[in-house]
N, C-alpha and C. Protein backbone atom coordinates (compact mmCIF):
# COMPACT_ATOMS: atom_id res chain seq x y z
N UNK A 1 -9.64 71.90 75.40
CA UNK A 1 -9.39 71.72 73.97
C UNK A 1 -8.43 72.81 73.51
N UNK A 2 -7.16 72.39 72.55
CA UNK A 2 -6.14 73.61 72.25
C UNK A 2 -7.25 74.63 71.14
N UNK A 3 -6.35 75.75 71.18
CA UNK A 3 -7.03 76.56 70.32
C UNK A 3 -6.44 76.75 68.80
N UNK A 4 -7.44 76.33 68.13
CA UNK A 4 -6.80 75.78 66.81
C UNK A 4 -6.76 77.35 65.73
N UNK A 5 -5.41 77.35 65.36
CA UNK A 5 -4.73 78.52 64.78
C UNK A 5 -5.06 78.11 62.90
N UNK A 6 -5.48 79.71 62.54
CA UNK A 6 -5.50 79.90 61.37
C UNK A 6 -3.92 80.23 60.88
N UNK A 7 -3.48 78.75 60.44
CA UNK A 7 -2.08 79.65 60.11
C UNK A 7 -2.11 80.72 58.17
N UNK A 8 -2.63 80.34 57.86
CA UNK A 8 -2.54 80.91 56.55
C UNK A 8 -2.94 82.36 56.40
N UNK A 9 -4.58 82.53 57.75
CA UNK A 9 -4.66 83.61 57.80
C UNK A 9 -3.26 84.47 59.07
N UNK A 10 -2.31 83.86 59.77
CA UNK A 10 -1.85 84.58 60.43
C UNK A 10 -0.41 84.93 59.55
N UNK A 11 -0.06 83.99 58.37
CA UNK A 11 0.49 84.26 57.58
C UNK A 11 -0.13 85.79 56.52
N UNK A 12 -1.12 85.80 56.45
CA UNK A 12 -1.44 86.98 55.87
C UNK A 12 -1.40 88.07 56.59
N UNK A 13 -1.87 88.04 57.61
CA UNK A 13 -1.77 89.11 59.20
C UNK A 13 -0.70 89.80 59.28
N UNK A 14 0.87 89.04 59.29
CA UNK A 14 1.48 89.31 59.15
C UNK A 14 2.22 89.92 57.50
N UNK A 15 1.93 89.46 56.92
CA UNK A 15 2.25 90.10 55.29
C UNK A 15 1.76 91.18 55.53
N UNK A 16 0.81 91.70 55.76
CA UNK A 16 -0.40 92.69 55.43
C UNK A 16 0.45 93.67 56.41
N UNK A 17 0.78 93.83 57.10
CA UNK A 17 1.40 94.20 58.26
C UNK A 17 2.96 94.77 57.61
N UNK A 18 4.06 93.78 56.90
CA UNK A 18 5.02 93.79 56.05
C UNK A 18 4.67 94.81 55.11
N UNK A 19 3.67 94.84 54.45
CA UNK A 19 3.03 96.04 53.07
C UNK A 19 2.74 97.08 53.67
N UNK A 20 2.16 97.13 54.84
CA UNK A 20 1.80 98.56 55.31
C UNK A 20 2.87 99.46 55.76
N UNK A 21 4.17 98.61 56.49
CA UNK A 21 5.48 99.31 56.86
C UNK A 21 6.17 99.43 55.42
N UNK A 22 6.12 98.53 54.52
CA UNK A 22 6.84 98.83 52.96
C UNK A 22 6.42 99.95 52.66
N UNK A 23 5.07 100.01 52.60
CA UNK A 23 4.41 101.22 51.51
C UNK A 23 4.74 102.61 52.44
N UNK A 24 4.45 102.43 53.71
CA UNK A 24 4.47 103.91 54.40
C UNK A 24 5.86 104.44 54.70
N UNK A 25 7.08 103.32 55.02
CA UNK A 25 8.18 104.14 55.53
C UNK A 25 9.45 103.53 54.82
N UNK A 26 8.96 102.09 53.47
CA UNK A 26 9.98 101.94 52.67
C UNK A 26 10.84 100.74 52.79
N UNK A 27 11.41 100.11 52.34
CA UNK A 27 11.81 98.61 52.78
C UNK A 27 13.04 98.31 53.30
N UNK A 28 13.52 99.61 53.70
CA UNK A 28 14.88 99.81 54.75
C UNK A 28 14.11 99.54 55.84
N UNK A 29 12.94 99.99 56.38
CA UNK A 29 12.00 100.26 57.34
C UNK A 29 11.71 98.39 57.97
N UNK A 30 11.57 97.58 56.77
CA UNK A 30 10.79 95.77 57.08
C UNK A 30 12.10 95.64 58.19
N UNK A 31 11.92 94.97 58.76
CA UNK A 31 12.49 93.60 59.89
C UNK A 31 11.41 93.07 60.19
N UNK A 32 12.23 92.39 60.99
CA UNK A 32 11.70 91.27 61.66
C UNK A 32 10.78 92.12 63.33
N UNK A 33 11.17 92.51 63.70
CA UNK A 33 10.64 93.62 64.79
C UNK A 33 9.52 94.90 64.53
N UNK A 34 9.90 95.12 63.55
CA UNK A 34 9.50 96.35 62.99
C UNK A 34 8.32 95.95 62.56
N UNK A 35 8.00 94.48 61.60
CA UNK A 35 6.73 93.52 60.93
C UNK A 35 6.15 93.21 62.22
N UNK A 36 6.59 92.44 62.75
CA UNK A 36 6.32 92.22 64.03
C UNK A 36 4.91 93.39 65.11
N UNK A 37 5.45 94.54 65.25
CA UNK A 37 4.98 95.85 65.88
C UNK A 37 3.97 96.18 65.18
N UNK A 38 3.95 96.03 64.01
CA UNK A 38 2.58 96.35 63.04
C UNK A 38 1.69 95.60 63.19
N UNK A 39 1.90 94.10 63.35
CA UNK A 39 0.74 93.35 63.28
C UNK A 39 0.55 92.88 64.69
N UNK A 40 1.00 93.70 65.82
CA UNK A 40 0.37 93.28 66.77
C UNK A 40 0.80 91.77 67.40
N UNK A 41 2.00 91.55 66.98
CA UNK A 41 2.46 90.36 67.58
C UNK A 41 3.73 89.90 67.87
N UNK A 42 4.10 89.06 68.66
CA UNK A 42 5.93 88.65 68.92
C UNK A 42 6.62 88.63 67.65
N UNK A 43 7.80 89.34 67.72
CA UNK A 43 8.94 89.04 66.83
C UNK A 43 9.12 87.13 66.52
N UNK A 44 8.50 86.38 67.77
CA UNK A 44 9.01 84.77 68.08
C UNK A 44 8.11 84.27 66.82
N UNK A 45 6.42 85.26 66.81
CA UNK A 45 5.48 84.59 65.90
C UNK A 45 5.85 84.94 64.33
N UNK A 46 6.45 86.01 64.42
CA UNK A 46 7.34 86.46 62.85
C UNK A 46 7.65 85.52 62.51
N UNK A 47 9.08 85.28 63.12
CA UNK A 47 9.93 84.20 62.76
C UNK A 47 9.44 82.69 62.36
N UNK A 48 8.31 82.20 63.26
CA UNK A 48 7.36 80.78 63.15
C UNK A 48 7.08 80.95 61.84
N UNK A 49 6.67 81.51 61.40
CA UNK A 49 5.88 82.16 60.07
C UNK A 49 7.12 81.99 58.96
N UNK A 50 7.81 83.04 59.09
CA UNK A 50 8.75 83.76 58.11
C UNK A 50 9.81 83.59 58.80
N UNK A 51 11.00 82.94 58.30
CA UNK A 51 12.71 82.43 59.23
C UNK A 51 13.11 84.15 58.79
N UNK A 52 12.69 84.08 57.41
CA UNK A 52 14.31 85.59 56.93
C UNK A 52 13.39 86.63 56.19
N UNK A 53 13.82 88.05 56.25
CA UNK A 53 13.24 88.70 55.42
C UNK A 53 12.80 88.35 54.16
N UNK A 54 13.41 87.81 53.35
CA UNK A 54 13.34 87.37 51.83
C UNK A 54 11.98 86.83 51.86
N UNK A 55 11.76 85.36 52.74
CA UNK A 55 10.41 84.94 52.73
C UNK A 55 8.87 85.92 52.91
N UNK A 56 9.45 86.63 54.02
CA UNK A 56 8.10 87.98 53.99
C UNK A 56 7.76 88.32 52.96
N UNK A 57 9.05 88.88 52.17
CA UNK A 57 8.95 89.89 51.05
C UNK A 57 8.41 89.39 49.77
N UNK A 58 8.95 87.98 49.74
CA UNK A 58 7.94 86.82 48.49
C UNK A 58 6.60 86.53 48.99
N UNK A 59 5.71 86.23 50.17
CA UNK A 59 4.88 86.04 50.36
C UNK A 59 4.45 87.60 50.39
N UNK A 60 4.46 88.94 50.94
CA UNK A 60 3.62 89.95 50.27
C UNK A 60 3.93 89.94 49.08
N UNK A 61 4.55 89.69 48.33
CA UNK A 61 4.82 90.12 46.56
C UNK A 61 3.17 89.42 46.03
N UNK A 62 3.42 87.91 46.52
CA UNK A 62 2.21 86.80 46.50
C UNK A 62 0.89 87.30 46.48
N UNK A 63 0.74 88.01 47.64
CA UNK A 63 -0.41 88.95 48.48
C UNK A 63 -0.77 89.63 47.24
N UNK A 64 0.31 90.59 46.94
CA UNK A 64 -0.17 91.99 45.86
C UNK A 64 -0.67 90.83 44.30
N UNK A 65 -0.04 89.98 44.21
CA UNK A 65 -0.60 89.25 42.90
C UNK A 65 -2.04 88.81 42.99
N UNK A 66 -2.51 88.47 44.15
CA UNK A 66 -3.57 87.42 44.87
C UNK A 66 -4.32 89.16 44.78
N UNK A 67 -4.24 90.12 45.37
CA UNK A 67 -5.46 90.95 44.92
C UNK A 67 -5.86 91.64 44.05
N UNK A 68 -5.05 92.18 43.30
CA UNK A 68 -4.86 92.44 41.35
C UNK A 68 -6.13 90.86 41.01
N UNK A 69 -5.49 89.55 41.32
CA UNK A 69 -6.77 88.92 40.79
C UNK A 69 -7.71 88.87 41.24
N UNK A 70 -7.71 88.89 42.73
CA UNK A 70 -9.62 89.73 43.28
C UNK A 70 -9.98 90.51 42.49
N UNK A 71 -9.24 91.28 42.13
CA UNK A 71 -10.14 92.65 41.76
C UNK A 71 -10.47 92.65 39.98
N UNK A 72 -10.12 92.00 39.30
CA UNK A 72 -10.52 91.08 37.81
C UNK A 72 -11.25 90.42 37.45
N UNK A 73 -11.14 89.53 39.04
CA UNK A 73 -12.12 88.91 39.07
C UNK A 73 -13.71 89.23 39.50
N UNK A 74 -13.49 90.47 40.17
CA UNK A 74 -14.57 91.13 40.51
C UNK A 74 -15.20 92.51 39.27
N UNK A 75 -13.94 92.53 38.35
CA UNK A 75 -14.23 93.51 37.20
C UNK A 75 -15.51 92.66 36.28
N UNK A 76 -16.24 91.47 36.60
CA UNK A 76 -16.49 91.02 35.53
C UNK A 76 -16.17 90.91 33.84
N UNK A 77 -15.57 89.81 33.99
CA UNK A 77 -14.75 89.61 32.99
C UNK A 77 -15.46 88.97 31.78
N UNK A 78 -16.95 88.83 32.30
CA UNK A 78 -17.92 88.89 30.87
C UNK A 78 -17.61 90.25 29.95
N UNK A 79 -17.65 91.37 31.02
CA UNK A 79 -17.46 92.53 30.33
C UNK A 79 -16.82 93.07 29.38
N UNK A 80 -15.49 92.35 29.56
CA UNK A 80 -14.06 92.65 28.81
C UNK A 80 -14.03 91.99 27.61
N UNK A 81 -13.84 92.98 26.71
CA UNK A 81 -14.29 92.46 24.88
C UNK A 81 -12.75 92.31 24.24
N UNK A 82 -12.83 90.78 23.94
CA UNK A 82 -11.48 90.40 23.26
C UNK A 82 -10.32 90.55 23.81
N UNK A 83 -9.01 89.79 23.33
CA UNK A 83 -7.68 90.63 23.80
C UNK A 83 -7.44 91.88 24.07
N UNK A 84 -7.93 92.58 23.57
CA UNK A 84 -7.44 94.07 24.38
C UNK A 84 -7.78 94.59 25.55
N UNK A 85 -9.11 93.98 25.26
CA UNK A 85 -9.68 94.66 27.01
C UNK A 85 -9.22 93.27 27.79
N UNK A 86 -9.09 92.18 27.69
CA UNK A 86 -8.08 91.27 28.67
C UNK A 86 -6.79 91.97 29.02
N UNK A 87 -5.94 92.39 28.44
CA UNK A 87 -4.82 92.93 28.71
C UNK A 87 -4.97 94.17 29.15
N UNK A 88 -5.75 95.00 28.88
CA UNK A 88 -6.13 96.57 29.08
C UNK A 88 -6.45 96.83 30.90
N UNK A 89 -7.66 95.26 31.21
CA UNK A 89 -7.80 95.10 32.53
C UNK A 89 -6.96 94.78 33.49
N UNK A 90 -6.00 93.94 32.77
CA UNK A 90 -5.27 93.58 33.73
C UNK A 90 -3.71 94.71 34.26
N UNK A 91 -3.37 95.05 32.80
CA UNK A 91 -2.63 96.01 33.04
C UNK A 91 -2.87 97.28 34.00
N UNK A 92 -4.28 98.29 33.67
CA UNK A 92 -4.55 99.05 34.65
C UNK A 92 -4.71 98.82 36.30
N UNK A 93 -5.07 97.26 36.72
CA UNK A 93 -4.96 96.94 37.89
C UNK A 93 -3.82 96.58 38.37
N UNK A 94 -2.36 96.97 37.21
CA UNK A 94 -1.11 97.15 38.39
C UNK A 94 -0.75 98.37 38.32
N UNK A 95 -1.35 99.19 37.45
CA UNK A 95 -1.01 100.89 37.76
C UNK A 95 -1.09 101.49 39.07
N UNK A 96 -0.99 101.90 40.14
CA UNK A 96 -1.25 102.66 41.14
C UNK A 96 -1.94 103.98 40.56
N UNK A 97 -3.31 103.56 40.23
CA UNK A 97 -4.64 104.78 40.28
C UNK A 97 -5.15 105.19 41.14
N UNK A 98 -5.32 104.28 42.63
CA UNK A 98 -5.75 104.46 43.83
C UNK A 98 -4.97 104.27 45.29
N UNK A 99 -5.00 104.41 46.26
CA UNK A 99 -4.71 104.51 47.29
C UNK A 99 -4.42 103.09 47.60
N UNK A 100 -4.88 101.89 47.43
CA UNK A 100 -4.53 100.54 47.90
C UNK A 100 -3.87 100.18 46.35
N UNK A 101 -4.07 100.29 45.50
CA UNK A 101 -3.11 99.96 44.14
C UNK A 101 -1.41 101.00 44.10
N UNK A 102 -1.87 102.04 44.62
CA UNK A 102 -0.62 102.85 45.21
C UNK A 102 0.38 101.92 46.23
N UNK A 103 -0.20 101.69 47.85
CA UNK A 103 0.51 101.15 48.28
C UNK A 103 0.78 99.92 47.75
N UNK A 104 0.02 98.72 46.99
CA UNK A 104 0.64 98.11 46.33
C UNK A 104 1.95 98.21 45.39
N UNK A 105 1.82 98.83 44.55
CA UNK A 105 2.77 99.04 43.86
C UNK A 105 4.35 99.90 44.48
N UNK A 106 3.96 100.27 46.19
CA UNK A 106 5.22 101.02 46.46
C UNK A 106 6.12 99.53 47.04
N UNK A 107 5.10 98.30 47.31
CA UNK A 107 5.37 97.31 47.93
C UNK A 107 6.01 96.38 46.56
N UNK A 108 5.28 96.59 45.96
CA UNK A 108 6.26 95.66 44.27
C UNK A 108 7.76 96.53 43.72
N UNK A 109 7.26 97.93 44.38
CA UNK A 109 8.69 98.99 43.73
C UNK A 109 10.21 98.17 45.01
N UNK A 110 9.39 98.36 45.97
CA UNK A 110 10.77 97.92 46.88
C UNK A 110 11.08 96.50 46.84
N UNK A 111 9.93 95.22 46.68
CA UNK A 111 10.73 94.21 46.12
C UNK A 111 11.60 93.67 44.97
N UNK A 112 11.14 94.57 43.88
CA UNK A 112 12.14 94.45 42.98
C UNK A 112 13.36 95.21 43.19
N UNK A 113 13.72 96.11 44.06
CA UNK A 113 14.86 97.14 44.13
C UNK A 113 15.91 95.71 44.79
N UNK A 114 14.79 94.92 46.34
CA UNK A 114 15.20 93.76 47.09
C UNK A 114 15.73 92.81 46.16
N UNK A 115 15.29 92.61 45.24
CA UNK A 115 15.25 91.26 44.53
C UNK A 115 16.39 91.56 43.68
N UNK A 116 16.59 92.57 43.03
CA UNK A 116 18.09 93.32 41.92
C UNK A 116 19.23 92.33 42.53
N UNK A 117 19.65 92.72 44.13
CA UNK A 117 20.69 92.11 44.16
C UNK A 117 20.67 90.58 45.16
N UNK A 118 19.44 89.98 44.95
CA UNK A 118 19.00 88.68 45.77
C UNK A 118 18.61 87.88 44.64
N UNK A 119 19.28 86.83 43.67
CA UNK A 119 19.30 86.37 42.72
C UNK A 119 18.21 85.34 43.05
N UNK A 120 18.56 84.44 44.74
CA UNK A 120 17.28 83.41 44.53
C UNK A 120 15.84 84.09 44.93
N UNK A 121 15.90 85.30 45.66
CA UNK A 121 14.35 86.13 45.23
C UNK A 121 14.05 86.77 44.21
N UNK A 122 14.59 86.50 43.26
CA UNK A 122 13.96 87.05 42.14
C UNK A 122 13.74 85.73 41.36
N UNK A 123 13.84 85.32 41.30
CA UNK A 123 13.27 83.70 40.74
C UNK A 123 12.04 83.67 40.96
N UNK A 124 11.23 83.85 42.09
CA UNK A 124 10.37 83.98 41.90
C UNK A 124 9.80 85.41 41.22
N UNK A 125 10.02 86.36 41.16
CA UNK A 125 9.59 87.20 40.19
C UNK A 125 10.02 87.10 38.74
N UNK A 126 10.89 86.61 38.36
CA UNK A 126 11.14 85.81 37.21
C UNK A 126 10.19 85.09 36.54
N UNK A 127 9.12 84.09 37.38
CA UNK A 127 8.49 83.02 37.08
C UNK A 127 7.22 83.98 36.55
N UNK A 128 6.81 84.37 37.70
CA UNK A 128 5.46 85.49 37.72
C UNK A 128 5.79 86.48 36.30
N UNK A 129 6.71 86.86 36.01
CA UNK A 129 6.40 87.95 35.08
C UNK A 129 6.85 86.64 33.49
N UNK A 130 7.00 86.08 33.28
CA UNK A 130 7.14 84.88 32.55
C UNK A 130 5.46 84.73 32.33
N UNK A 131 5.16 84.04 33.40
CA UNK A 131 3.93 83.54 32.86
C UNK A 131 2.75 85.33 32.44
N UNK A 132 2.37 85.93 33.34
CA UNK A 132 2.27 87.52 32.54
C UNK A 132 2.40 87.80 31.31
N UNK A 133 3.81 87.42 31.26
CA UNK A 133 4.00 88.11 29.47
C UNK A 133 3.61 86.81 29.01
N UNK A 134 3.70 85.61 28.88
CA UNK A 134 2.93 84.78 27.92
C UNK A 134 1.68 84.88 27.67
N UNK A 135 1.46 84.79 29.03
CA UNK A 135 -0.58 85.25 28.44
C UNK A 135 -0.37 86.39 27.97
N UNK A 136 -0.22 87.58 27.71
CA UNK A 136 0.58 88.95 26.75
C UNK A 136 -0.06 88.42 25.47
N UNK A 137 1.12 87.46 25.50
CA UNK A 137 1.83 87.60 24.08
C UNK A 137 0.91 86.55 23.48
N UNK A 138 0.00 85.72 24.15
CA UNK A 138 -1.40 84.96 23.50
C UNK A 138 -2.30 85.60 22.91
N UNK A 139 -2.63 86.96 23.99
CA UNK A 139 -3.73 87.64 23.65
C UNK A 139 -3.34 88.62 22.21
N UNK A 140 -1.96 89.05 22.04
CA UNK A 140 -1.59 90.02 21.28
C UNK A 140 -1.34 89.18 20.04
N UNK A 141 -0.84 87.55 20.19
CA UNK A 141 -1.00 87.22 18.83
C UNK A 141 -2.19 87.13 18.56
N UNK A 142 -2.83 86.51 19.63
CA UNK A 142 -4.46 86.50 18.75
C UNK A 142 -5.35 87.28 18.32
N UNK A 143 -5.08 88.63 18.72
CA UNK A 143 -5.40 90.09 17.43
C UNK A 143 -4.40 89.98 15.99
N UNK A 144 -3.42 89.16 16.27
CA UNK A 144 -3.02 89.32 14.79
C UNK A 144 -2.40 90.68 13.81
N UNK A 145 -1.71 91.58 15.08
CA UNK A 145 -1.76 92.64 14.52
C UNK A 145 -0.08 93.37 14.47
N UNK A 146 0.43 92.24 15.32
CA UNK A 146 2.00 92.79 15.48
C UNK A 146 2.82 91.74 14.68
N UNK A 147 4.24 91.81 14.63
CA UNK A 147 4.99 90.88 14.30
C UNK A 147 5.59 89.82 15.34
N UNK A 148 6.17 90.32 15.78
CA UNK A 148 6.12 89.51 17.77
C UNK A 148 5.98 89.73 18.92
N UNK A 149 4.93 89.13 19.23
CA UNK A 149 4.07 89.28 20.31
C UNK A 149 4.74 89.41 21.80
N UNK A 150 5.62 88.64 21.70
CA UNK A 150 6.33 88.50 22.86
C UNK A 150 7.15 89.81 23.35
N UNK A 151 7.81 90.20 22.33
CA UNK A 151 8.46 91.83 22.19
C UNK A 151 7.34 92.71 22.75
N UNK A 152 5.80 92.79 21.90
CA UNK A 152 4.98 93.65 22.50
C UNK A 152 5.12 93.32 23.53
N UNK A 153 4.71 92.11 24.41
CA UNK A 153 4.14 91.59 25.57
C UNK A 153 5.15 92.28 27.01
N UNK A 154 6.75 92.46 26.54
CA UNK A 154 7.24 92.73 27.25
C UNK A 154 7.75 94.48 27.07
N UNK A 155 7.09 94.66 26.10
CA UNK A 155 7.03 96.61 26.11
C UNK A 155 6.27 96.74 26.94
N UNK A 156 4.77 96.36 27.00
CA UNK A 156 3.85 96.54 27.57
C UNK A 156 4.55 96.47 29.31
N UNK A 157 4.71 95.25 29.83
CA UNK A 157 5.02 95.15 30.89
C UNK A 157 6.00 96.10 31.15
N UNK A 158 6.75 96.63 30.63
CA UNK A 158 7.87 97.59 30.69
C UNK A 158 6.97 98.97 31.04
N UNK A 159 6.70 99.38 30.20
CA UNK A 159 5.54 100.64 30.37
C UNK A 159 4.96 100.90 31.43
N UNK A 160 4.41 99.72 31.83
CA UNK A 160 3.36 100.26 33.10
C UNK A 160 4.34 99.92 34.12
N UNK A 161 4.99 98.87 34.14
CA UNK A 161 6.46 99.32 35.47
C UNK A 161 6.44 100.86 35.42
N UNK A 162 7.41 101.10 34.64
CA UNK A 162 7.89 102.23 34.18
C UNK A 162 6.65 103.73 34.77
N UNK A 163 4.89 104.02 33.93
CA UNK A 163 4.39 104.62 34.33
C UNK A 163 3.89 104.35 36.04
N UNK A 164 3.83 103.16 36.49
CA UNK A 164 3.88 103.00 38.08
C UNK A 164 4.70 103.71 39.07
N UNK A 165 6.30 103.63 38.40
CA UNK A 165 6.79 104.33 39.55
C UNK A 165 6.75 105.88 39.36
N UNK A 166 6.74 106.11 37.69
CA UNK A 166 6.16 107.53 37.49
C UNK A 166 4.99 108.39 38.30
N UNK A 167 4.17 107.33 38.57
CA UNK A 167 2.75 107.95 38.79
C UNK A 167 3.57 107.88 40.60
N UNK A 168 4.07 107.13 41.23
CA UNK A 168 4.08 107.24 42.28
C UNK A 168 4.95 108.52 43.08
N UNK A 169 5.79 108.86 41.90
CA UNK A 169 7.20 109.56 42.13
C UNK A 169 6.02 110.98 41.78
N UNK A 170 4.98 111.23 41.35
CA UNK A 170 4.28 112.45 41.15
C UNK A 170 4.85 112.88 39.88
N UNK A 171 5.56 112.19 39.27
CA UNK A 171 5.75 113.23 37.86
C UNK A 171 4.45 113.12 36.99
N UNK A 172 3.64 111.77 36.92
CA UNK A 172 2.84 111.52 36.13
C UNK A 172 1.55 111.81 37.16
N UNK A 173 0.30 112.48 36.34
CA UNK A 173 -0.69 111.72 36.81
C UNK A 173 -1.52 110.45 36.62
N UNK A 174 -2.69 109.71 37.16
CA UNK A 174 -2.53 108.66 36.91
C UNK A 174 -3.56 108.82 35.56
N UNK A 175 -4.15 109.81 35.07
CA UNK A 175 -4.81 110.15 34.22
C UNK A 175 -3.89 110.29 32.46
N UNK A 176 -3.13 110.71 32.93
CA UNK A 176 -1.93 110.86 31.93
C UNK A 176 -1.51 109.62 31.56
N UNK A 177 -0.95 108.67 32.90
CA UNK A 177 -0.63 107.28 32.55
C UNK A 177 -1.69 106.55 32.23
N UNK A 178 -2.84 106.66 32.16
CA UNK A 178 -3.65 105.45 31.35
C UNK A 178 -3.39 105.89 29.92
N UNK A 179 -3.74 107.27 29.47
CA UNK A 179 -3.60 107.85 28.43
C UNK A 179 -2.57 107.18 27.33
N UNK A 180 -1.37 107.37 27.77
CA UNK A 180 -0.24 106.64 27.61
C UNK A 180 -0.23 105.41 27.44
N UNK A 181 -0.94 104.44 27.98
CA UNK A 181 -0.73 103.21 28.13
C UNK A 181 -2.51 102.75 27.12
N UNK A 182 -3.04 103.70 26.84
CA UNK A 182 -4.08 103.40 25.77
C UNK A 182 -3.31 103.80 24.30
N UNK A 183 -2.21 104.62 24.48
CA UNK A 183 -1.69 104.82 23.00
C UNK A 183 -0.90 103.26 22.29
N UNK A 184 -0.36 103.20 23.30
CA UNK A 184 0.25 101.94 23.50
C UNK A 184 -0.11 101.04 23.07
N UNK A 185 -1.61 100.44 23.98
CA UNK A 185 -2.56 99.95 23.48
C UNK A 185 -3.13 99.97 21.90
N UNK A 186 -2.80 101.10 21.39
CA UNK A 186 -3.96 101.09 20.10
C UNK A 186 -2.83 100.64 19.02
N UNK A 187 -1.48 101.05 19.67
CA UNK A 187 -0.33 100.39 18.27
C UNK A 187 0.09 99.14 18.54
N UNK A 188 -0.67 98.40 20.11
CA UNK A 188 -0.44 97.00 19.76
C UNK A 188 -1.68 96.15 18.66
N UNK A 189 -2.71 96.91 19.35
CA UNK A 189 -4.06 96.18 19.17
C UNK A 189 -4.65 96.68 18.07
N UNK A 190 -4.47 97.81 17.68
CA UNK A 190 -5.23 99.03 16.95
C UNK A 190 -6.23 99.87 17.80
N UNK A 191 -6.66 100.89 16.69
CA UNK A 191 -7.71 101.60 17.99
C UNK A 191 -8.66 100.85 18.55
N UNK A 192 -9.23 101.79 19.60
CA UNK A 192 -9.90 101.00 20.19
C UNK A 192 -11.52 101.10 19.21
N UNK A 193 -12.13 101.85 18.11
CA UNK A 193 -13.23 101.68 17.76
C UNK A 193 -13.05 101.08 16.63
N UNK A 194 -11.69 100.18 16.17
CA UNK A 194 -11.69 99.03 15.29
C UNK A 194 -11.67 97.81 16.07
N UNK A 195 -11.48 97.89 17.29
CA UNK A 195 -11.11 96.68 17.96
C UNK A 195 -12.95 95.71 18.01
């Protein structure tokens, strides 16, 4: 009997593999050989998978989106009171506060640097931060507290880009950047003990 292949998980095998060479030595570092050596398998099974870099680099981008919502979804989201703490949660889980949200985010820093001058990979990051800031700009009209939501929706997203690569580059700590990104917070939403 053949031996029947998890391709989705060997598609991740390999991503996972792609993020660990992104985050540790930088995305000059990805090939096809180089992905390959990390995960323990032929350059031939790369390629089966993934034809061109670009595809790797959209399917980990995928990856880092897919565990930001594990981990939301595991925040219990009974917990989270109103629009602010919807946005508050979700925003802090793309900060790099920790060691796997770190290498995440060194893996979102080098696909967007990739994507600047790769017009059809950024289409898909186009789409993704589109739908992001709409739900934004739902939650922020529905506090009722700005003039357009959408403007907030995309400060916000701006900000924590912005404090991400801060916090990663060591100028910020990540204590400082929530700080920051709760001030933020309180002139979209108001404070937080009116909210």
């Amino acid at each position: 009997m053949p031996k029947r292949v998890d391709h989705q998980a060997q598609r991740a095998r390999i991503a996972d593999a792609l993020m660990r060479v992104a985050a540790q030595q930088g995305l000059e570092a990805v090939s096809l050989r180089h992905v390959a050596a990390e995960a323990g398998v032929s350059t031939g099974m790369v390629q089966h998978y993934f034809h061109t870099k670009d595809e790797m680099m959209v399917f980990a981008l995928e990856m880092v989106g897919r565990s930001v919502q594990a981990r939301l979804a595991t925040a219990a989201p009974d917990d989270v009171p109103g629009p602010r703490g919807l946005v508050r949660a979700l925003l802090v889980q793309m900060l790099p506060l920790d060691e796997e949200r770190a290498a995440e985010g060194r893996v979102a820093l080098a696909f967007f640097a990739h994507a600047a001058v790769r017009p059809h990979v950024a289409a898909e990051l186009r789409e993704n931060t589109g739908v992001l800031r709409a739900f934004f700009a739902d939650q922020i009209r529905a506090a009722g507290r700005v003039s357009d939501p959408e403007v907030a929706a995309t400060a916000l997203l701006a900000l924590v880009d912005g404090l991400g690569v801060h916090v990663l580059g060591g100028h910020y700590s990540p204590e400082h950047a929530l700080a920051v990104l709760d001030a933020q917070l309180d002139t979209v939403f108001g404070p937080q003990d009116q909210v």
